[in-house]
N, C-alpha and C. Protein backbone atom coordinates (compact mmCIF):
# COMPACT_ATOMS: atom_id res chain seq x y z
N UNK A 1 0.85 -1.18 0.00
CA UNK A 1 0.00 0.00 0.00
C UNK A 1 0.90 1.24 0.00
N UNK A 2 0.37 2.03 -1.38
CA UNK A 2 1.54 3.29 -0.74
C UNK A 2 0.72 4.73 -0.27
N UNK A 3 1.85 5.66 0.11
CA UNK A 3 0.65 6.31 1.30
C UNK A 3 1.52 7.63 0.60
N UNK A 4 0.76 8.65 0.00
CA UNK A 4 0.55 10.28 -0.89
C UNK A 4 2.00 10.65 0.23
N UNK A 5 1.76 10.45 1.66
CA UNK A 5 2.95 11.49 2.36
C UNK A 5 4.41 10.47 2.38
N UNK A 6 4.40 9.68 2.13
CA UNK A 6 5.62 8.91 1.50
C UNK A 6 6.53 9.65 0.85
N UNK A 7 8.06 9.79 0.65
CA UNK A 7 8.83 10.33 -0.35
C UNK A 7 9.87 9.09 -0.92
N UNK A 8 9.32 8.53 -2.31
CA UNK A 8 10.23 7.78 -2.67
C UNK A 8 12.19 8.05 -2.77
N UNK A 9 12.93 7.99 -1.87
CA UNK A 9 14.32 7.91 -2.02
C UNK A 9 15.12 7.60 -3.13
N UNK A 10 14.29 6.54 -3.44
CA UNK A 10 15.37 5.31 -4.77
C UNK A 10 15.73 4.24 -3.84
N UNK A 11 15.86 4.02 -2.63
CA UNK A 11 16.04 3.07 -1.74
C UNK A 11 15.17 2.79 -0.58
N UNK A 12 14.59 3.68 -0.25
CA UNK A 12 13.38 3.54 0.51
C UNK A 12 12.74 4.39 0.30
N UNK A 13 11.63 4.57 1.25
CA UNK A 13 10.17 5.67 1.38
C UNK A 13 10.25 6.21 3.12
N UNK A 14 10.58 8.04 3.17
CA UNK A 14 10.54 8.56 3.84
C UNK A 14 9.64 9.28 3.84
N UNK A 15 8.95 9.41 5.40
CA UNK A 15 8.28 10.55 5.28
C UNK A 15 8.61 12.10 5.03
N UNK A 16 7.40 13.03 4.70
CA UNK A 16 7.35 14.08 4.31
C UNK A 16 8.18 15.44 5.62
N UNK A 17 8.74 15.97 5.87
CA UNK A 17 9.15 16.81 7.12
C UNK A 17 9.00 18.03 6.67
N UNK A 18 9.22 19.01 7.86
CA UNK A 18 8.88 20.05 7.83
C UNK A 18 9.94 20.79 9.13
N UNK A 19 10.28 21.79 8.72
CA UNK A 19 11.11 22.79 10.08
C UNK A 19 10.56 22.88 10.98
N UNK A 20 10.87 23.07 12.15
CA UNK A 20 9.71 23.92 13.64
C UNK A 20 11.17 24.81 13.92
N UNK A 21 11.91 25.36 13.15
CA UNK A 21 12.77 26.77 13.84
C UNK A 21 14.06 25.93 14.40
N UNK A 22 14.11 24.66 14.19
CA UNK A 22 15.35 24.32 14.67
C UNK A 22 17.03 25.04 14.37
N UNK A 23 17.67 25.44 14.98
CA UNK A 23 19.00 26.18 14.62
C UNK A 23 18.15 27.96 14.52
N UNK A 24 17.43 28.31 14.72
CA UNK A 24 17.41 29.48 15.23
C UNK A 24 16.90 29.78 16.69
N UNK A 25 18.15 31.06 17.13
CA UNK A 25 18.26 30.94 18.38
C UNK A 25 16.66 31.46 18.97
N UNK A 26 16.33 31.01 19.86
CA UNK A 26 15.13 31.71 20.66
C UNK A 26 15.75 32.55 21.57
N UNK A 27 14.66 33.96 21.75
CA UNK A 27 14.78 35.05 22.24
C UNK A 27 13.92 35.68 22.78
N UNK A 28 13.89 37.16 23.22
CA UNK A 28 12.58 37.46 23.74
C UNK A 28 11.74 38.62 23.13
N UNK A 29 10.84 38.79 23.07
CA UNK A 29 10.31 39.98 21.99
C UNK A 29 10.92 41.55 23.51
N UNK A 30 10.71 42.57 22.49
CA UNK A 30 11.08 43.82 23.09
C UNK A 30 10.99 43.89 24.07
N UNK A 31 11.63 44.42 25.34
CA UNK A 31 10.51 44.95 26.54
C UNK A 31 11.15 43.96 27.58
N UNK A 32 11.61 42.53 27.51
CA UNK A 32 11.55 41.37 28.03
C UNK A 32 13.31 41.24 27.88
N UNK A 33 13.53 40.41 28.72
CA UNK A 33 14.88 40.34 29.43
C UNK A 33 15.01 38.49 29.56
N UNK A 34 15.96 38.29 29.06
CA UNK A 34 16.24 36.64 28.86
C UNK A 34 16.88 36.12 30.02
N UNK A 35 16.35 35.20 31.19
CA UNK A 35 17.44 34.62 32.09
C UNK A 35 16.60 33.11 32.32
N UNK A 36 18.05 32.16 31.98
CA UNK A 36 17.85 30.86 32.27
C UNK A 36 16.65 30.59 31.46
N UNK A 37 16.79 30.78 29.91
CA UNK A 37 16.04 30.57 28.51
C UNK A 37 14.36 31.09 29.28
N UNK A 38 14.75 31.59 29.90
CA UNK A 38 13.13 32.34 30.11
C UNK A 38 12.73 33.51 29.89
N UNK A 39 11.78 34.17 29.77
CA UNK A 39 11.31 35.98 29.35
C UNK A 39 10.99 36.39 30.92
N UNK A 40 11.63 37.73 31.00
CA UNK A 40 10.79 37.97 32.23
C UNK A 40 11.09 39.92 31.80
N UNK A 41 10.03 40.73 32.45
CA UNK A 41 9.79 42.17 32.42
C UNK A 41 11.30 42.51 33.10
N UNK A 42 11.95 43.37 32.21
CA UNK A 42 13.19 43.85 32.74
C UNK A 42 12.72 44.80 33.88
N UNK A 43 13.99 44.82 34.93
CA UNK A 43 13.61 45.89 36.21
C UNK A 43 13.85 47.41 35.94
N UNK A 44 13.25 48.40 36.87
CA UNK A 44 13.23 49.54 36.74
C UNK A 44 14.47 50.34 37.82
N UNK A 45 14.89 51.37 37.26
CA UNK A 45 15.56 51.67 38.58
C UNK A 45 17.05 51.17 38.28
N UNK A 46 17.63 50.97 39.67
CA UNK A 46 18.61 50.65 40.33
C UNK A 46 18.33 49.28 40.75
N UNK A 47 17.43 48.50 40.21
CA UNK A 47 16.98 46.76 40.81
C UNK A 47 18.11 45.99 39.43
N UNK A 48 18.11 45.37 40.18
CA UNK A 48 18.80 43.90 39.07
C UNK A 48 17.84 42.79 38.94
N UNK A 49 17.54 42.12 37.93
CA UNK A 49 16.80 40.94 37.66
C UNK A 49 17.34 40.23 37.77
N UNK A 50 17.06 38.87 38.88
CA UNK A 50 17.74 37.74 38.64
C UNK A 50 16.25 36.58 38.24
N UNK A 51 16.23 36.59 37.24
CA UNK A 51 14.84 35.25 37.21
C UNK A 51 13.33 36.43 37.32
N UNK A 52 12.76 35.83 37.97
CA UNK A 52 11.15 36.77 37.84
C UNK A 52 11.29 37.99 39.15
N UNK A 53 12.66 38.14 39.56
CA UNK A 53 12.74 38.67 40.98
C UNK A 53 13.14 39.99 40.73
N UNK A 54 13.31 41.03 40.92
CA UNK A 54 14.04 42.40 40.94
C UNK A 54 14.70 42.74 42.12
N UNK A 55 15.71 42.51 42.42
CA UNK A 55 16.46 42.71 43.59
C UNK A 55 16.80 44.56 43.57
N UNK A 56 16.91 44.76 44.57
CA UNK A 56 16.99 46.17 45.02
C UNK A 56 18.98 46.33 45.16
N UNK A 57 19.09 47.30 45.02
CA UNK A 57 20.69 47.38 44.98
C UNK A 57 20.90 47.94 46.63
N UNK A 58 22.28 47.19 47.02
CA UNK A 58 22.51 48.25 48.41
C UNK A 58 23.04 49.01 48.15
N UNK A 59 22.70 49.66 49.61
CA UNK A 59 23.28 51.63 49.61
C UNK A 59 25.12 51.41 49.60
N UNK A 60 24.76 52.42 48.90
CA UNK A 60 26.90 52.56 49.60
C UNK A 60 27.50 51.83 50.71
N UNK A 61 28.68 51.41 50.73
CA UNK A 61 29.27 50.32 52.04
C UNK A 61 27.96 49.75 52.83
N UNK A 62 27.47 48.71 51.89
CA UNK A 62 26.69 48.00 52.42
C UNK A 62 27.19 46.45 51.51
N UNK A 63 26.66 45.22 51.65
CA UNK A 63 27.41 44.43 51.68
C UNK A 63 26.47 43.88 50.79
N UNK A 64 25.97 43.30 49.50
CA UNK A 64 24.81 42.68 49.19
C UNK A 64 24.88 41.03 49.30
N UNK A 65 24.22 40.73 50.09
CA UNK A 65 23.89 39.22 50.72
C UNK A 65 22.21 38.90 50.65
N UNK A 66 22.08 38.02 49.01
CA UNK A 66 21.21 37.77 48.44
C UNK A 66 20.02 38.74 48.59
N UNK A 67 19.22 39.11 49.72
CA UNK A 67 17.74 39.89 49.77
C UNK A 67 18.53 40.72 51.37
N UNK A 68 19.68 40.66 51.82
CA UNK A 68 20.08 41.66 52.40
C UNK A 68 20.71 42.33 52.15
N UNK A 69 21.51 43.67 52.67
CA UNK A 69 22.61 44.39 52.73
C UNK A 69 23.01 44.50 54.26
N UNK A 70 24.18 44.06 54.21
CA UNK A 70 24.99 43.52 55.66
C UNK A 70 26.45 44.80 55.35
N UNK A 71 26.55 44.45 56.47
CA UNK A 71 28.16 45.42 56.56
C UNK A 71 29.13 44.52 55.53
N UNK A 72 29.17 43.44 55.92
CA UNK A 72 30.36 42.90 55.29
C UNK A 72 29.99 41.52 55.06
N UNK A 73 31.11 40.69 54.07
CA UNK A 73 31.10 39.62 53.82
C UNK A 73 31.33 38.44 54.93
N UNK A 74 31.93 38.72 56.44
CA UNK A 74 31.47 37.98 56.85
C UNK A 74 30.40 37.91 58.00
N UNK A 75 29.84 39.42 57.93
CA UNK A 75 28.45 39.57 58.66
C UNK A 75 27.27 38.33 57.55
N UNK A 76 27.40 38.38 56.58
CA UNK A 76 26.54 38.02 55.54
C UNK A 76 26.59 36.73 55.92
N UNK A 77 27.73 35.70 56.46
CA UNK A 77 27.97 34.25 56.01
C UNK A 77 27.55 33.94 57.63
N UNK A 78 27.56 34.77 58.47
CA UNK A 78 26.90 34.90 59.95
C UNK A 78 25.67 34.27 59.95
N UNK A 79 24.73 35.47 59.17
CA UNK A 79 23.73 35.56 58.78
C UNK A 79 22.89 34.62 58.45
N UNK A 80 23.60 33.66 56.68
CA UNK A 80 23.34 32.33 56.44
C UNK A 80 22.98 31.38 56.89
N UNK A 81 24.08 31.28 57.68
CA UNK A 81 24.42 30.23 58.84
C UNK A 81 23.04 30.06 60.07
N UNK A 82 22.72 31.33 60.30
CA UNK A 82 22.05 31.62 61.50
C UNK A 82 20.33 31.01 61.33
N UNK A 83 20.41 31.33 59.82
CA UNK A 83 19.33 31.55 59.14
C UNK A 83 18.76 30.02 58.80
N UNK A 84 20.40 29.20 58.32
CA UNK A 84 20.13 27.69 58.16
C UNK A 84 19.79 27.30 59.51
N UNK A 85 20.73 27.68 60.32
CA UNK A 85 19.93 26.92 61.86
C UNK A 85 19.48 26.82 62.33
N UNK A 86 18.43 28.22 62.08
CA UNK A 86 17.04 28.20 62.36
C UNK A 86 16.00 27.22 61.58
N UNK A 87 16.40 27.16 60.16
CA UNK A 87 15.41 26.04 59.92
C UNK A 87 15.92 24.91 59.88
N UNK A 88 17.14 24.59 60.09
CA UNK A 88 17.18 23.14 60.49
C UNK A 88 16.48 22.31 61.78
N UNK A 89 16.61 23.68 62.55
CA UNK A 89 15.94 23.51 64.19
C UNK A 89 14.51 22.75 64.34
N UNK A 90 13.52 23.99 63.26
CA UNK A 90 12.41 23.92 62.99
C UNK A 90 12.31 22.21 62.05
N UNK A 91 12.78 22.01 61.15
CA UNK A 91 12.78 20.70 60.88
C UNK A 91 12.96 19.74 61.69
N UNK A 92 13.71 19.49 62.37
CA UNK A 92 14.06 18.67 63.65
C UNK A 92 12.68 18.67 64.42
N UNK A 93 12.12 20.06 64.69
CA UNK A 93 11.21 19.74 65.71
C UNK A 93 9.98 19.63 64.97
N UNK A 94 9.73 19.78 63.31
CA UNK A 94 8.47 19.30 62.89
C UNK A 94 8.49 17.53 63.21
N UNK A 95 9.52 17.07 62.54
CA UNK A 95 10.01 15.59 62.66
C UNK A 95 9.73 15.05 63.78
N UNK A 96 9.75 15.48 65.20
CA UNK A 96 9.88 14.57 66.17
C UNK A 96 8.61 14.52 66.46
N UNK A 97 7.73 15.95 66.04
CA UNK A 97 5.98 16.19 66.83
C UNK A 97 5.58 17.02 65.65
N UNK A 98 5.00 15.66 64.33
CA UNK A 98 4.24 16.64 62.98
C UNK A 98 2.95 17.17 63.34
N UNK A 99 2.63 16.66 64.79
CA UNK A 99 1.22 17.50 65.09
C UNK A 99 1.58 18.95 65.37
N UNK A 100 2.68 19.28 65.79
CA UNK A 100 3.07 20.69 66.38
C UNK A 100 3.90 21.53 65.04
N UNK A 101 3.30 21.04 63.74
CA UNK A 101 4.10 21.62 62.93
C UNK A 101 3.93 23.22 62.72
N UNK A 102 2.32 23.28 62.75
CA UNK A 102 2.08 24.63 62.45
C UNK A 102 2.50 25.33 63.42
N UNK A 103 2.26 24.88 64.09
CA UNK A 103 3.07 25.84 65.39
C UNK A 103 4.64 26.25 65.44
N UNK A 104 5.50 25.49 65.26
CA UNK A 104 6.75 25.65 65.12
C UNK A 104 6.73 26.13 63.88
N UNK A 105 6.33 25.98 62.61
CA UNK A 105 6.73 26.80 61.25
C UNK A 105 6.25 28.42 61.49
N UNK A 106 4.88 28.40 62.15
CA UNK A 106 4.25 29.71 62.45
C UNK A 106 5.55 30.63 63.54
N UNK A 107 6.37 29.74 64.08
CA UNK A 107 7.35 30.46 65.38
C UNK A 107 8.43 30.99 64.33
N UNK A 108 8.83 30.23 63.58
CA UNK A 108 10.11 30.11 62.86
C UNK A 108 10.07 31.15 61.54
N UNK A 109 8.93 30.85 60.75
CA UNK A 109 8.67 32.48 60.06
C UNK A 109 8.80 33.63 60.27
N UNK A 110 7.80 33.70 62.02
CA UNK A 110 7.83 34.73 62.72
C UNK A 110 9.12 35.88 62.90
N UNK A 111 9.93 34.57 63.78
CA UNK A 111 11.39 34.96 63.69
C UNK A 111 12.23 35.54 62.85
N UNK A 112 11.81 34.58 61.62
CA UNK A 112 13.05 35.18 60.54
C UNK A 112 12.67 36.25 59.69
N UNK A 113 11.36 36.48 59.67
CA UNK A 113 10.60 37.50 58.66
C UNK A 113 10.90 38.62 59.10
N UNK A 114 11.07 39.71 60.05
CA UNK A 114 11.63 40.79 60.13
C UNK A 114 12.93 41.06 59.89
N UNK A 115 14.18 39.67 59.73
CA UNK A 115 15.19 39.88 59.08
C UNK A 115 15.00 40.02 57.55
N UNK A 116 14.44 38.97 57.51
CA UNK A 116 14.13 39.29 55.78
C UNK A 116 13.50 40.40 55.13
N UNK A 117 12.79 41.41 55.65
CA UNK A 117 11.72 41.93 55.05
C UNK A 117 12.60 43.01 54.48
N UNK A 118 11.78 44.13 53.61
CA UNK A 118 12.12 44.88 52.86
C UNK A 118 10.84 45.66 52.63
N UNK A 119 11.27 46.99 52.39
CA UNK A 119 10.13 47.81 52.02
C UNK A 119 9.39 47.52 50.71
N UNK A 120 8.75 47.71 50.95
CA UNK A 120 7.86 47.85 49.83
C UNK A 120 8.07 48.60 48.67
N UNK A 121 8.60 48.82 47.46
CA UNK A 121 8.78 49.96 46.85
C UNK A 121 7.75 49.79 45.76
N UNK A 122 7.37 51.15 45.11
CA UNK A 122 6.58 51.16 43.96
C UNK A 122 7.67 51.61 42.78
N UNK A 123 7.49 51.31 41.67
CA UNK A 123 8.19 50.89 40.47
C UNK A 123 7.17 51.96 39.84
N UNK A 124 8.00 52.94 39.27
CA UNK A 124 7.55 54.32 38.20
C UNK A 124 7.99 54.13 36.99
């Protein structure tokens, strides 16, 4: 049986193909900012884009440590550290009593969320 989308070779029968853009590079239309083959709205300002995020720049002699600004590089690795041990803590104690989880995640947020926080800014 032969079949219309067949392409006789001279040695066999291949099907019919077609391109989908292979070997041209993908990019992002205007406006849009490429990270880790993804599109995301470039930032405004003094922010840096890393991914869908706009990080805020620190002030002068300030130290930038991911979503903080610390004095220095090893206030920052302080910080980390402090930050892992807090939730390692909290893991430990979901693990031993998962009934008391909300409670300990609700303590442990608590805690760390006024280190983390950041103003609010509006984007003009």
């Amino acid at each position: 049986m032969l079949y219309k989308s067949l392409i006789d070779t001279g040695l066999s029968c291949t099907k019919k193909t077609y391109g989908r853009g292979v070997g041209i590079p993908l990019g992002c239309v205007k406006g849009m900012v490429e990270d880790a083959a993804l599109c995301y709205p470039g930032c405004q300002g003094n922010y840096n884009g890393v991914g869908p995020v706009c990080w805020d720049t620190c002030p002068k002699g300030k130290f930038g440590c991911g979503a903080l600004c610390l004095n220095s590089e090893d206030e920052c690795v302080k910080e980390m550290l402090s930050i892992a041990q807090e939730v390692a803590l909290a893991v430990a104690e979901i693990a031993s009593d998962p009934a008391d989880a909300i409670v300990v995640l609700g303590k442990t947020v608590a805690k760390l969320a006024p280190e983390l926080a950041k103003p609010i800014c509006t984007i003009t």
